[in-house]
N, C-alpha and C. Protein backbone atom coordinates (compact mmCIF):
# COMPACT_ATOMS: atom_id res chain seq x y z
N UNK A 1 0.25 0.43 -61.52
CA UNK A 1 0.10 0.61 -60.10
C UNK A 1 0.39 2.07 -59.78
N UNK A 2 -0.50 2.84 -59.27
CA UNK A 2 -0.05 4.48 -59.23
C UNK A 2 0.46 4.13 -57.77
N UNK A 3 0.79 5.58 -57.53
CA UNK A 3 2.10 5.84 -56.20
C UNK A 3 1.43 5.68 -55.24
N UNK A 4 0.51 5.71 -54.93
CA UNK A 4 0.18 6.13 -53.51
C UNK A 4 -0.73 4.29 -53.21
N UNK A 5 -1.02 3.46 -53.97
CA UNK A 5 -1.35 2.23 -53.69
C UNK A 5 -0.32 1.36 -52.91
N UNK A 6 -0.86 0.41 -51.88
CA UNK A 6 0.13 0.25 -50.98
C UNK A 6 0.25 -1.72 -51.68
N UNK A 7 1.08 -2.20 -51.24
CA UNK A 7 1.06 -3.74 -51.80
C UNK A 7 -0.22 -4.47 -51.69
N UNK A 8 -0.58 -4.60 -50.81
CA UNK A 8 -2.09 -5.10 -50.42
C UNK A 8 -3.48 -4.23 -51.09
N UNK A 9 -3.11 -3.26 -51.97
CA UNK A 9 -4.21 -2.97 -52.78
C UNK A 9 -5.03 -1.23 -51.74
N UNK A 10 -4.61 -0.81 -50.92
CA UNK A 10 -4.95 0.10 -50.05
C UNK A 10 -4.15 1.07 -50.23
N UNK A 11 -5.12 2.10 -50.54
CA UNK A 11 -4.37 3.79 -50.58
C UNK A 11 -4.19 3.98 -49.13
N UNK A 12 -2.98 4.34 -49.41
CA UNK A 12 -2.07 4.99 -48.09
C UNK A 12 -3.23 6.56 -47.43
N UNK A 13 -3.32 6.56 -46.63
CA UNK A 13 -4.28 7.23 -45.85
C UNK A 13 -3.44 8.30 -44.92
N UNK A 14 -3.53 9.89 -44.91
CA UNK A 14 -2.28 10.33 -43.51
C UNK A 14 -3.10 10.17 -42.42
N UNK A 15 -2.32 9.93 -41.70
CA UNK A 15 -2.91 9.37 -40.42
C UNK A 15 -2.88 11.17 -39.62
N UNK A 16 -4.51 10.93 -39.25
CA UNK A 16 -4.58 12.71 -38.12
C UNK A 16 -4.18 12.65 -36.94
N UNK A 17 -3.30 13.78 -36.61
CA UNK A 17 -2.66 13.60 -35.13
C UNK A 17 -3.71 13.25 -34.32
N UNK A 18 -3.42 12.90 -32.94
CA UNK A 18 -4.41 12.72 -32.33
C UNK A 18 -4.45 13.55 -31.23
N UNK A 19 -5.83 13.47 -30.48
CA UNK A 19 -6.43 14.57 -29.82
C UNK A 19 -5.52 14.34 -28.57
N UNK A 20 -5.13 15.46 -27.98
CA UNK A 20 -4.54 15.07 -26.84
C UNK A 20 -5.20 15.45 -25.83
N UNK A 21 -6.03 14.86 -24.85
CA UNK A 21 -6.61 15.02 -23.59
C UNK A 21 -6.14 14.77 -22.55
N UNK A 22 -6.06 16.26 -22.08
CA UNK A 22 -5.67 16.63 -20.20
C UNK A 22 -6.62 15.89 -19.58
N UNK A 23 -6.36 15.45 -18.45
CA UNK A 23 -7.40 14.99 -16.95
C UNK A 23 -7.46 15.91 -16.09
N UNK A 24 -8.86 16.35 -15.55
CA UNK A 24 -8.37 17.08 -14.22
C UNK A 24 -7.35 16.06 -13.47
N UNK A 25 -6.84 17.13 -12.73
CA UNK A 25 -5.96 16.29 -11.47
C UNK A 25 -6.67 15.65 -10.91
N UNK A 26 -6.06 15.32 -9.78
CA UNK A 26 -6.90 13.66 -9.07
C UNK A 26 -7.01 14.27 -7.66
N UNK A 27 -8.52 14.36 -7.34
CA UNK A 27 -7.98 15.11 -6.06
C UNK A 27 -7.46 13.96 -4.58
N UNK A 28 -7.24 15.22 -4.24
CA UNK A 28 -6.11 14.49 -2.63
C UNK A 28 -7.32 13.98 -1.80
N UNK A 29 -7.57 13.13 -1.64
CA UNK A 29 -8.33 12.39 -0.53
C UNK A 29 -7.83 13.22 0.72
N UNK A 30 -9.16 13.54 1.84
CA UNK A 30 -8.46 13.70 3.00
C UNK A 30 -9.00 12.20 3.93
N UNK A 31 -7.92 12.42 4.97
CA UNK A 31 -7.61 11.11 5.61
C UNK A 31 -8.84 11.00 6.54
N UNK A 32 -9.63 9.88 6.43
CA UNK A 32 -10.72 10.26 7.95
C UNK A 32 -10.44 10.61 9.23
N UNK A 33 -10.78 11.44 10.16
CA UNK A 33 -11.08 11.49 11.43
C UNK A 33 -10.47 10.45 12.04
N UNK A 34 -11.06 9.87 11.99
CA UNK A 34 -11.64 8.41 12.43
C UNK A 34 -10.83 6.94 12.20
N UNK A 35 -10.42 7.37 11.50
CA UNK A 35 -9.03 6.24 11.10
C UNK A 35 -8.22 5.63 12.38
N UNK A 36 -8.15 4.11 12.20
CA UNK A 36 -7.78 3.45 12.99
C UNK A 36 -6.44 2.49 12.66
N UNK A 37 -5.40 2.40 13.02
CA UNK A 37 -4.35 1.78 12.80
C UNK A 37 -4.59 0.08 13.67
N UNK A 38 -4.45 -0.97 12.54
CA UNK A 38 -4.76 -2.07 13.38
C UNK A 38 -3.38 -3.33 13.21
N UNK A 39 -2.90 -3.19 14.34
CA UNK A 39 -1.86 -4.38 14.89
C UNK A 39 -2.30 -5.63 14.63
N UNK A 40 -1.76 -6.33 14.95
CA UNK A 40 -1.79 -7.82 14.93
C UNK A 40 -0.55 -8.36 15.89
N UNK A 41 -1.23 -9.04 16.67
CA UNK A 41 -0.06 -9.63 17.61
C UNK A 41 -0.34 -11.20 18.31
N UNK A 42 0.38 -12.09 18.36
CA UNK A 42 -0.17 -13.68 18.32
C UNK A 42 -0.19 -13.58 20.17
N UNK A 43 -0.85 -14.52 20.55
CA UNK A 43 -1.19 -14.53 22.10
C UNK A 43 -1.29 -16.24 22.53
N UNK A 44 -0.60 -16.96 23.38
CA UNK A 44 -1.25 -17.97 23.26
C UNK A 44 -2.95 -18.49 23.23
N UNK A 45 -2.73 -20.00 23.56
CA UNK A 45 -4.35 -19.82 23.52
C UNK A 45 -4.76 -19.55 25.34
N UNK A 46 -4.43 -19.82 25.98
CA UNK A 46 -4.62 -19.38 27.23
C UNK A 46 -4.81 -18.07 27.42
N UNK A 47 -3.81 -17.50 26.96
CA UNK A 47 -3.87 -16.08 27.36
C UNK A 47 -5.00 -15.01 26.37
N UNK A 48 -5.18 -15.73 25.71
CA UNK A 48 -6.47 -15.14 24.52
C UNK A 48 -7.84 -16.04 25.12
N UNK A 49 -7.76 -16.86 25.85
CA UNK A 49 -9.21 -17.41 26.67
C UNK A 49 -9.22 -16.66 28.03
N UNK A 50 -8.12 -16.17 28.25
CA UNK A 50 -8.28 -15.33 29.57
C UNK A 50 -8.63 -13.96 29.34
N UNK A 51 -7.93 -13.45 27.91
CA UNK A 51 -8.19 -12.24 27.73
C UNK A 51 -10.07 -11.99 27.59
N UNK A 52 -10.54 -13.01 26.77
CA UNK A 52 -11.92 -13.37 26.65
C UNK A 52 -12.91 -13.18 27.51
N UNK A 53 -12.58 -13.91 28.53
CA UNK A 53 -13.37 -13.28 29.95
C UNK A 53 -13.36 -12.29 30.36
N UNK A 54 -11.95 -11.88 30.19
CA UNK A 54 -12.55 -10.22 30.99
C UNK A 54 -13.09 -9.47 30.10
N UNK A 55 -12.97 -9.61 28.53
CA UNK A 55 -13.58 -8.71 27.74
C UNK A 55 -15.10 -9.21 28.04
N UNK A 56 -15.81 -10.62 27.77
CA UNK A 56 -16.93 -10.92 28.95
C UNK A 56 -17.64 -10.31 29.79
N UNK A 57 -16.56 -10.60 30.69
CA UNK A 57 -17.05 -8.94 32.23
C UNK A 57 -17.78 -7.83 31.62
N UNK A 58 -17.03 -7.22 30.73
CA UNK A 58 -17.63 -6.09 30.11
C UNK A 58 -18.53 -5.61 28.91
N UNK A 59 -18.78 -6.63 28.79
CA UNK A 59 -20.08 -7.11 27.53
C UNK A 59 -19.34 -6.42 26.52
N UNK A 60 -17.92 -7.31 26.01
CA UNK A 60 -17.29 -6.71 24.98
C UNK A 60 -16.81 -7.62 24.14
N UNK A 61 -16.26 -7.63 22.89
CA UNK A 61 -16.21 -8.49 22.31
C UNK A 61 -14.41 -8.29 22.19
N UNK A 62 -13.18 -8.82 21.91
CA UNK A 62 -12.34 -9.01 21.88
C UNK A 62 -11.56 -7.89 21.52
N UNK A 63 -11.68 -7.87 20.19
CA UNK A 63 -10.63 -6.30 19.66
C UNK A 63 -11.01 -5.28 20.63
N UNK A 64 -12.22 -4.83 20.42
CA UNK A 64 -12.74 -3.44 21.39
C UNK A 64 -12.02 -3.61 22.86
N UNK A 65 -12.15 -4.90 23.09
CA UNK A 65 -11.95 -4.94 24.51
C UNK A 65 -10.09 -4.80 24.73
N UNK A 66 -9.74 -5.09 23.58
CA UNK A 66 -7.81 -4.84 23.84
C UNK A 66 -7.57 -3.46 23.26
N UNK A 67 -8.65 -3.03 22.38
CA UNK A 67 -8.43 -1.14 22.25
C UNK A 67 -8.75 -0.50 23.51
N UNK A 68 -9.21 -0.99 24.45
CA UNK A 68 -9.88 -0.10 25.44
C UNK A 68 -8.53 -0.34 26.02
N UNK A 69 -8.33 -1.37 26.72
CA UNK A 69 -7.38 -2.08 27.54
C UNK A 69 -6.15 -1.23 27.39
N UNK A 70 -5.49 -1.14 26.24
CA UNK A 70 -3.81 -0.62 25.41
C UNK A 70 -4.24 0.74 25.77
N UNK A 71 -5.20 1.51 25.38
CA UNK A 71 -5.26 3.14 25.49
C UNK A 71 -5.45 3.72 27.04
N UNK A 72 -5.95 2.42 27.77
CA UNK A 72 -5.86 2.98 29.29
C UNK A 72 -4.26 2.50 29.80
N UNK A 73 -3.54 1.86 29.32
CA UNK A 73 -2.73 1.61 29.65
C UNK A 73 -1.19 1.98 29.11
N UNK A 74 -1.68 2.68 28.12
CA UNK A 74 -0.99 4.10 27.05
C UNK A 74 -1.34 5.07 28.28
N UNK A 75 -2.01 5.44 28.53
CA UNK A 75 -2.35 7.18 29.58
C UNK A 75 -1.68 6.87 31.03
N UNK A 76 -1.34 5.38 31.34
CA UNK A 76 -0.48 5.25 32.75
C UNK A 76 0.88 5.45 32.08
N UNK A 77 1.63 5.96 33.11
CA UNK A 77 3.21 5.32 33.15
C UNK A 77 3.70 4.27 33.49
N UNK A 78 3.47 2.89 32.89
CA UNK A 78 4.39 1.57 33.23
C UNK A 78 5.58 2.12 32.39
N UNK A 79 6.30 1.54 33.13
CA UNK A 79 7.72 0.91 32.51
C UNK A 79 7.65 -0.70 32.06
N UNK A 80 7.49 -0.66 30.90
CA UNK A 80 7.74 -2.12 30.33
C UNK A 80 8.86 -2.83 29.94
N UNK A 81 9.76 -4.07 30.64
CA UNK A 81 11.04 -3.58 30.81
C UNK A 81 10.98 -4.91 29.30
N UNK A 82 12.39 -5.61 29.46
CA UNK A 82 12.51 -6.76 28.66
C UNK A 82 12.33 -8.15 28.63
N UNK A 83 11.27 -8.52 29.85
CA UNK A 83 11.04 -9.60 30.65
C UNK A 83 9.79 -10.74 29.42
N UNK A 84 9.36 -9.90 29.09
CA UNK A 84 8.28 -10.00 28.27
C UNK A 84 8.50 -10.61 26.55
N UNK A 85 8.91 -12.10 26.21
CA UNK A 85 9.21 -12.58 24.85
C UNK A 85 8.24 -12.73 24.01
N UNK A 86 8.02 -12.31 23.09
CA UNK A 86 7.34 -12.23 21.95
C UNK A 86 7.20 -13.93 21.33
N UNK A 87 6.21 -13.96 21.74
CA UNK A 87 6.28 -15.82 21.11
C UNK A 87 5.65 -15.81 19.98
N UNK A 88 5.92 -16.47 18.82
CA UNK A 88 5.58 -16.31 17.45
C UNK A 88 4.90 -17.32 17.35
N UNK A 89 4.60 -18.49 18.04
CA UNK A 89 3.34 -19.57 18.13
C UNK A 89 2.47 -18.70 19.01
N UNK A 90 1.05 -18.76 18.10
CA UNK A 90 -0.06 -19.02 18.92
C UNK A 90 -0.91 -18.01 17.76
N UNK A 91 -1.68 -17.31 18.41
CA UNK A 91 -3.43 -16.74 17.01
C UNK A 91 -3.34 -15.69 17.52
N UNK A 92 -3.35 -15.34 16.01
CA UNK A 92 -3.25 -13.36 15.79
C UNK A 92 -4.52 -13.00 16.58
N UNK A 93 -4.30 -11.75 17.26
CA UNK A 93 -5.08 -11.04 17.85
C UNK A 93 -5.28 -9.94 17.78
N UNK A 94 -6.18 -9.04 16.88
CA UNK A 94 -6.23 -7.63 16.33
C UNK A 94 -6.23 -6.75 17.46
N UNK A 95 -5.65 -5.87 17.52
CA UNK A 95 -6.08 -4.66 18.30
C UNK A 95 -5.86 -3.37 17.14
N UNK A 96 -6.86 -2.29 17.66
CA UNK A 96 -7.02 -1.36 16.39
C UNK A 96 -6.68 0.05 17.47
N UNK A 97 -6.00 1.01 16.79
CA UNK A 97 -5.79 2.36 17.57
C UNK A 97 -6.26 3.42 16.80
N UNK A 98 -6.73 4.69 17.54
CA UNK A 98 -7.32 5.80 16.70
C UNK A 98 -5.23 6.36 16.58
N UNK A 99 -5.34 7.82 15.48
CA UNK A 99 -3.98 7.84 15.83
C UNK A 99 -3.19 8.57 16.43
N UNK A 100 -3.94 9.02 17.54
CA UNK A 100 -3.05 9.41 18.99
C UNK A 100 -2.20 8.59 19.66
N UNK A 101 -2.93 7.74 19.41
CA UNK A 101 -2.61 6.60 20.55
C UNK A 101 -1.32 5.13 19.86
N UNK A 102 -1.77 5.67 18.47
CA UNK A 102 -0.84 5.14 17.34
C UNK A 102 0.27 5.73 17.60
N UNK A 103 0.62 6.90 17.81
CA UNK A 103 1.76 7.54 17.81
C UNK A 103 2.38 7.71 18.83
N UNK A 104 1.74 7.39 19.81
CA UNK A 104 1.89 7.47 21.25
C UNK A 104 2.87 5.82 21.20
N UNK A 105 2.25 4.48 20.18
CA UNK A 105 3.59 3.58 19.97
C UNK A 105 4.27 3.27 18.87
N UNK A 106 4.31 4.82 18.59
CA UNK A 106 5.20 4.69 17.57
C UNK A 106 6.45 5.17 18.17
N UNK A 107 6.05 6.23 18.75
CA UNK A 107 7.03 6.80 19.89
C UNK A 107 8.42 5.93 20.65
N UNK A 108 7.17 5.30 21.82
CA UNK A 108 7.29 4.31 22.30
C UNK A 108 8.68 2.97 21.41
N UNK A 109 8.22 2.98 20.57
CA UNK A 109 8.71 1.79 19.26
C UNK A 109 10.63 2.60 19.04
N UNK A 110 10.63 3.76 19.06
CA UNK A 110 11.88 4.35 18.67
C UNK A 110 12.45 4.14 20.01
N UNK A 111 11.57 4.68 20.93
CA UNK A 111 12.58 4.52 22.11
C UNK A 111 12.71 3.59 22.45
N UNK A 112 12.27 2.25 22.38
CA UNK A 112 12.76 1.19 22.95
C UNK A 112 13.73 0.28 22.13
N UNK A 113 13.37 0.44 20.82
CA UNK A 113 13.95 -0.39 19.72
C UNK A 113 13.52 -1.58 18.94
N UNK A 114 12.01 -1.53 19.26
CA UNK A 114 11.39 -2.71 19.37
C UNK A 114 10.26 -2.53 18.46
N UNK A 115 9.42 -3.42 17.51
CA UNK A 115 8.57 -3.40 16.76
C UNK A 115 7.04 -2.93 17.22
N UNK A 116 5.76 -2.40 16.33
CA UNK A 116 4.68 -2.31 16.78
C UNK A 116 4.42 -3.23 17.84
N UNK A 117 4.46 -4.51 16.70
CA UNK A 117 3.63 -5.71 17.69
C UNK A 117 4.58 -5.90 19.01
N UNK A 118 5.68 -5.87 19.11
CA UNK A 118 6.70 -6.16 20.35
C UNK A 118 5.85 -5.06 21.69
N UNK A 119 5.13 -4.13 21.13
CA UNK A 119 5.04 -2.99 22.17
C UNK A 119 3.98 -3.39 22.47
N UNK A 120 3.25 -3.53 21.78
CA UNK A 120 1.52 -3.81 22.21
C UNK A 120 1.39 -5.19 22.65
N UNK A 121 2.21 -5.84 22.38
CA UNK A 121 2.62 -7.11 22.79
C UNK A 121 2.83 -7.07 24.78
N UNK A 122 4.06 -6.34 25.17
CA UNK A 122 4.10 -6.32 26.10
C UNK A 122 3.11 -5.30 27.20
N UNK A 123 2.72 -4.86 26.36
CA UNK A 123 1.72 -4.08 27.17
C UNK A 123 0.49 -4.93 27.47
N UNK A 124 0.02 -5.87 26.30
CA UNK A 124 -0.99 -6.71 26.93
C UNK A 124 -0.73 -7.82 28.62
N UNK A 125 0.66 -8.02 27.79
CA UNK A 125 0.86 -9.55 28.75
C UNK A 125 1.27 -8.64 30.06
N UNK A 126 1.03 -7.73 30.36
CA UNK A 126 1.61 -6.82 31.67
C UNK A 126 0.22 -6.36 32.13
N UNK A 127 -0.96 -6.61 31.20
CA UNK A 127 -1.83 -6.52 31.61
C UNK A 127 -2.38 -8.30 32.53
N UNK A 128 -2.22 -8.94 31.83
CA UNK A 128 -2.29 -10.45 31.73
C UNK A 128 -1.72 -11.26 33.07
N UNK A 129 -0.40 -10.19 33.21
CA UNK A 129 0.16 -10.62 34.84
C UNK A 129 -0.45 -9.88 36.15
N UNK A 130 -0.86 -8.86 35.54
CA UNK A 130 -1.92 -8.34 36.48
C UNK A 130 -2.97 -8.73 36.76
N UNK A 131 -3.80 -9.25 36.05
CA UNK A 131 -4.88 -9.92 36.99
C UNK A 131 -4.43 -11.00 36.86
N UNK A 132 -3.98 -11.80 36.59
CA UNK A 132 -4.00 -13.29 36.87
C UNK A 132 -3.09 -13.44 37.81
N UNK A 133 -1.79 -12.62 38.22
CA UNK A 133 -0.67 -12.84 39.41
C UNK A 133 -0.17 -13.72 39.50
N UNK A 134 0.13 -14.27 38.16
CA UNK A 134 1.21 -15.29 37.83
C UNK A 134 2.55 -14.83 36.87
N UNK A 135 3.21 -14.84 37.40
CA UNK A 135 4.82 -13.87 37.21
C UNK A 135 5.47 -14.94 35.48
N UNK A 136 5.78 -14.79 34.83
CA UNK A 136 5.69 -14.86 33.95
C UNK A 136 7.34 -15.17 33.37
N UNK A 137 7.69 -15.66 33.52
CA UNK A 137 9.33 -16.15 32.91
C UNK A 137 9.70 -15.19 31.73
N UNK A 138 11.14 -14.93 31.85
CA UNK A 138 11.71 -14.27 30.32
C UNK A 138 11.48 -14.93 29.45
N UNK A 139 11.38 -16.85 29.27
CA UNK A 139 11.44 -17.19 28.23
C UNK A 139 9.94 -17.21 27.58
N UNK A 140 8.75 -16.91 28.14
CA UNK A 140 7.78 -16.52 27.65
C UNK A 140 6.93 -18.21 28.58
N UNK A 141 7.60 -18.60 29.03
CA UNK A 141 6.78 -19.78 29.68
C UNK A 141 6.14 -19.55 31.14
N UNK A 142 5.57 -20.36 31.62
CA UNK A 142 4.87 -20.09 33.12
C UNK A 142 5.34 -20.93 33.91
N UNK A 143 5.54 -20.56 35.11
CA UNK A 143 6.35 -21.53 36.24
C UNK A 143 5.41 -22.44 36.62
């Protein structure tokens, strides 16, 4: 058996370093323009069949119609106080923001202490008591 035969009958072979290949870097994506930050916030079903109609009125279809709604109502000064409970029954309802208007509740979100959806939350249903002029209980119920 000479030296360099391995048990299994195979000459030992040196193994060649191997090639080492760089990658270019990876480039940095830039962020679109256009980029939209999208919420989610539950609504009952009433108040999402009411919201419906007026998006209706305006030959609009739902999301568009609560992006329009939140950004005109981002450029007023309400005071949105704590009257307004976040009810965790009922169907998600997207609203999408470019990100001015994102930051405008993000802002919003520090100063009050309160989550995305808590903000856009009460900003809808303050829309919601406005046209309908039905005053709206803390505990999130209707008189």
């Amino acid at each position: 058996m000479d030296s360099y035969d391995t048990l299994f009958g195979r000459k030992d072979t040196v193994a060649r370093p191997r090639k080492i290949t760089t990658s270019a870097p990876k480039k940095v994506r830039k962020q679109r323009i256009d980029k939209k930050h999208d919420i989610k916030i539950q609504l009952s079903a009433a108040d999402k069949v009411l919201l419906k109609q007026e998006a209706r009125k305006h030959n609009l279809k739902l999301t568009p119609f609560l992006e329009i709604l939140v950004k005109q109502e981002l450029s007023k000064s309400h005071q949105y106080d704590n009257s307004f409970f976040y009810d965790r029954s009922g169907s998600f309802v997207h609203v999408k923001f470019p990100g001015v208007f994102f930051e405008m509740i993000q802002s919003m979100s520090d100063e009050m202490d309160l989550t995305y959806r808590e903000i856009v939350h009460r900003i809808v249903k303050t829309y919601i008591q406005r046209i309908s002029g039905i005053k709206i209980n803390s505990w999130g119920g209707r008189p």
